[in-house]
C-alpha atoms as a PDB file:
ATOM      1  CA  UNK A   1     104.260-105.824 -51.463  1.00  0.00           C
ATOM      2  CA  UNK A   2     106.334-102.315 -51.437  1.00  0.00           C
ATOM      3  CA  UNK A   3     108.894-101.354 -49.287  1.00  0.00           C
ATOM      4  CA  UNK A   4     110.186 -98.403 -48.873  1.00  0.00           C
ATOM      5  CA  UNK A   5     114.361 -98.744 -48.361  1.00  0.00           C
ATOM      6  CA  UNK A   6     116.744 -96.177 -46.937  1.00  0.00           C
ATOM      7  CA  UNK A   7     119.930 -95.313 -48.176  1.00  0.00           C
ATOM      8  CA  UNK A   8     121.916 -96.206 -45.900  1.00  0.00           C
ATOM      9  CA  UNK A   9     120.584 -99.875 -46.329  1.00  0.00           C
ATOM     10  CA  UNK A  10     121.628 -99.594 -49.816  1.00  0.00           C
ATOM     11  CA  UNK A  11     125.424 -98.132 -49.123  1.00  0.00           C
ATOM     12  CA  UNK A  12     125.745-100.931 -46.556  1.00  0.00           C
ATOM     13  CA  UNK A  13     124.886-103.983 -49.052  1.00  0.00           C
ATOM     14  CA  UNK A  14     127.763-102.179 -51.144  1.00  0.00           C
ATOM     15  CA  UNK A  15     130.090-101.676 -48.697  1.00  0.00           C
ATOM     16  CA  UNK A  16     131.973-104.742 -46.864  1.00  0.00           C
ATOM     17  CA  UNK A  17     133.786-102.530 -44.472  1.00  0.00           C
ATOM     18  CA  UNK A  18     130.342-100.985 -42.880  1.00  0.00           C
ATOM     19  CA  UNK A  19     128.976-102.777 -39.240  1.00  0.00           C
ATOM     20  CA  UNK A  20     125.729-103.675 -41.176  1.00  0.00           C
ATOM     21  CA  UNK A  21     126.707-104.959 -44.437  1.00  0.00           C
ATOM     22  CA  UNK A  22     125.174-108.697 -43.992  1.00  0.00           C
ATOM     23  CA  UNK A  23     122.481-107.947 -42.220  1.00  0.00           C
ATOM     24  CA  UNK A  24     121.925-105.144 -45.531  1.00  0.00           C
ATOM     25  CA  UNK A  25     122.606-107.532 -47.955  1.00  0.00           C
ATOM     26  CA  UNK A  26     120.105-110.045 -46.250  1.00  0.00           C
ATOM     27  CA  UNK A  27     117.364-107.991 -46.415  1.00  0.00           C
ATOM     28  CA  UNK A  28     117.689-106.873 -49.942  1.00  0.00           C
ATOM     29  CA  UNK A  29     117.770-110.316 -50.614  1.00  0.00           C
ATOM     30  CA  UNK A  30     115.104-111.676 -48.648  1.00  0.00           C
ATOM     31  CA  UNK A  31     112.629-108.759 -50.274  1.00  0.00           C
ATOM     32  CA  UNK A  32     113.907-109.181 -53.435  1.00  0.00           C
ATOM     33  CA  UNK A  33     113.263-113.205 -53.365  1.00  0.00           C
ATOM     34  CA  UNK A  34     110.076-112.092 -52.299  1.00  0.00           C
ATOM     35  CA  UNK A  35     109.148-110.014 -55.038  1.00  0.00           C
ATOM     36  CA  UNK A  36     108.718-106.583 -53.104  1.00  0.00           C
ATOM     37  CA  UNK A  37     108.793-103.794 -55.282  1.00  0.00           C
ATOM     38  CA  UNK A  38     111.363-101.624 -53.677  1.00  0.00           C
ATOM     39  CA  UNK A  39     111.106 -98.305 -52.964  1.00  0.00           C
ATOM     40  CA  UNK A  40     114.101 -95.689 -52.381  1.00  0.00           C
ATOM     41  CA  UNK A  41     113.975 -91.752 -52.675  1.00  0.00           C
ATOM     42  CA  UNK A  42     115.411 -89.971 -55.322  1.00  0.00           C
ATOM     43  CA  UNK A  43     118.707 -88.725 -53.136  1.00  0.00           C
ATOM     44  CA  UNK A  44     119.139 -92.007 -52.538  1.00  0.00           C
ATOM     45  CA  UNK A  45     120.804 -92.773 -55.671  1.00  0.00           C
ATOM     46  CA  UNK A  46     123.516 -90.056 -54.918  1.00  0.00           C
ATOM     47  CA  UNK A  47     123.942 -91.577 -51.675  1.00  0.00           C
ATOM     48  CA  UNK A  48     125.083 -94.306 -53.141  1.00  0.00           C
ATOM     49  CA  UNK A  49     127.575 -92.048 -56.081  1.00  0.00           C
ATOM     50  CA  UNK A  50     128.660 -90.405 -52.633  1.00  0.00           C
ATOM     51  CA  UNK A  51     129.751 -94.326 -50.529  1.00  0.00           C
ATOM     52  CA  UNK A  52     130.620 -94.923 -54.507  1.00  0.00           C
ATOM     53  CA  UNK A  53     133.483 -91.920 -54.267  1.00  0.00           C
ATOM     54  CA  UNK A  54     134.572 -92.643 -50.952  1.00  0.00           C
ATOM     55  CA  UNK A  55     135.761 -96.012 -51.703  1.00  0.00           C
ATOM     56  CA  UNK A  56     135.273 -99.369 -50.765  1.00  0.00           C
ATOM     57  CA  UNK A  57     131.637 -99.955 -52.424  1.00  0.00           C
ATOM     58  CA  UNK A  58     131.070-102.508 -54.601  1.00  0.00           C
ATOM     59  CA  UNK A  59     130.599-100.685 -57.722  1.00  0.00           C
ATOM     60  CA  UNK A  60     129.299-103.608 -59.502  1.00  0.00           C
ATOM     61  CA  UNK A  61     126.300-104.164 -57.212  1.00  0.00           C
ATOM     62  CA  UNK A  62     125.816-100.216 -57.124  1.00  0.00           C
ATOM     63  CA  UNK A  63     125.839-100.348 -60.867  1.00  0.00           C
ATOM     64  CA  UNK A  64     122.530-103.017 -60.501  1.00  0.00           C
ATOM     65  CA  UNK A  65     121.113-101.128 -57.666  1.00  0.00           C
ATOM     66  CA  UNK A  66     120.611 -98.308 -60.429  1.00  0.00           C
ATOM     67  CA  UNK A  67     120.071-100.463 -63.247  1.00  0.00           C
ATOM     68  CA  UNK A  68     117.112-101.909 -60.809  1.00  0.00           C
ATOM     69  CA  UNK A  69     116.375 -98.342 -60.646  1.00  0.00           C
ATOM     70  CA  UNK A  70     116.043 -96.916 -64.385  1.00  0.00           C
ATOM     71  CA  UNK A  71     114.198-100.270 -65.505  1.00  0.00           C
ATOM     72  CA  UNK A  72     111.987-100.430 -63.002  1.00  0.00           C
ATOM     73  CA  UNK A  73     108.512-100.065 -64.865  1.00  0.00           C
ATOM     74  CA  UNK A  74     106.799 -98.190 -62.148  1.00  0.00           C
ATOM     75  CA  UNK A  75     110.281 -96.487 -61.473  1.00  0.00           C
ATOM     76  CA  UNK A  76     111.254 -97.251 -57.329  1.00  0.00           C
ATOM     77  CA  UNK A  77     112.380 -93.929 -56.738  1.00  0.00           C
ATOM     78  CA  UNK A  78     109.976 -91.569 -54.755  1.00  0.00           C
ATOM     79  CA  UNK A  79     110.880 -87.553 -54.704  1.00  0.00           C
ATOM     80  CA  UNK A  80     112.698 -86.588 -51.267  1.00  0.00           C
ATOM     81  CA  UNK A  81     108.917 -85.480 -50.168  1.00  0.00           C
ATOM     82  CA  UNK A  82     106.980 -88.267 -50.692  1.00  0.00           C
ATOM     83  CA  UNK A  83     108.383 -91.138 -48.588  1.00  0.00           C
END
């Protein structure tokens, strides 16, 4: 299975202080226990550098997020125009 994931689920898993972090961190957790391959456009990774600068994130599950991202055979991000 693939799923494509927004940004803003990704800067809300990393970010205790946002209204949806738990319900983020759930569902990167429920797709990842069931092996999706996940998806995220390319900007998304500078969303996350941007939540990263602003303070509060979790730098050490943004670190992994991109770590995911660069080892990812297939590679999970998608260019901004092909969602």
């Amino acid at each position: 299975m693939q799923c494509v994931v927004d940004a803003s689920v990704l800067v809300a898993a990393t970010r205790p202080s946002e209204k949806f972090h738990a319900g983020a961190q759930i569902c990167l957790q429920t797709l990842i226990a069931a092996g999706a391959v996940i998806l995220v456009l390319t900007i998304a990774l500078a969303e996350l550098a941007a939540a990263i600068a602003r303070g509060g994130a979790d730098v050490d599950l943004a670190e992994e997020i991109v770590v995911i991202d660069q080892q990812s055979p297939d590679g999970c991000s998608l260019p901004e125009n092909k969602p």
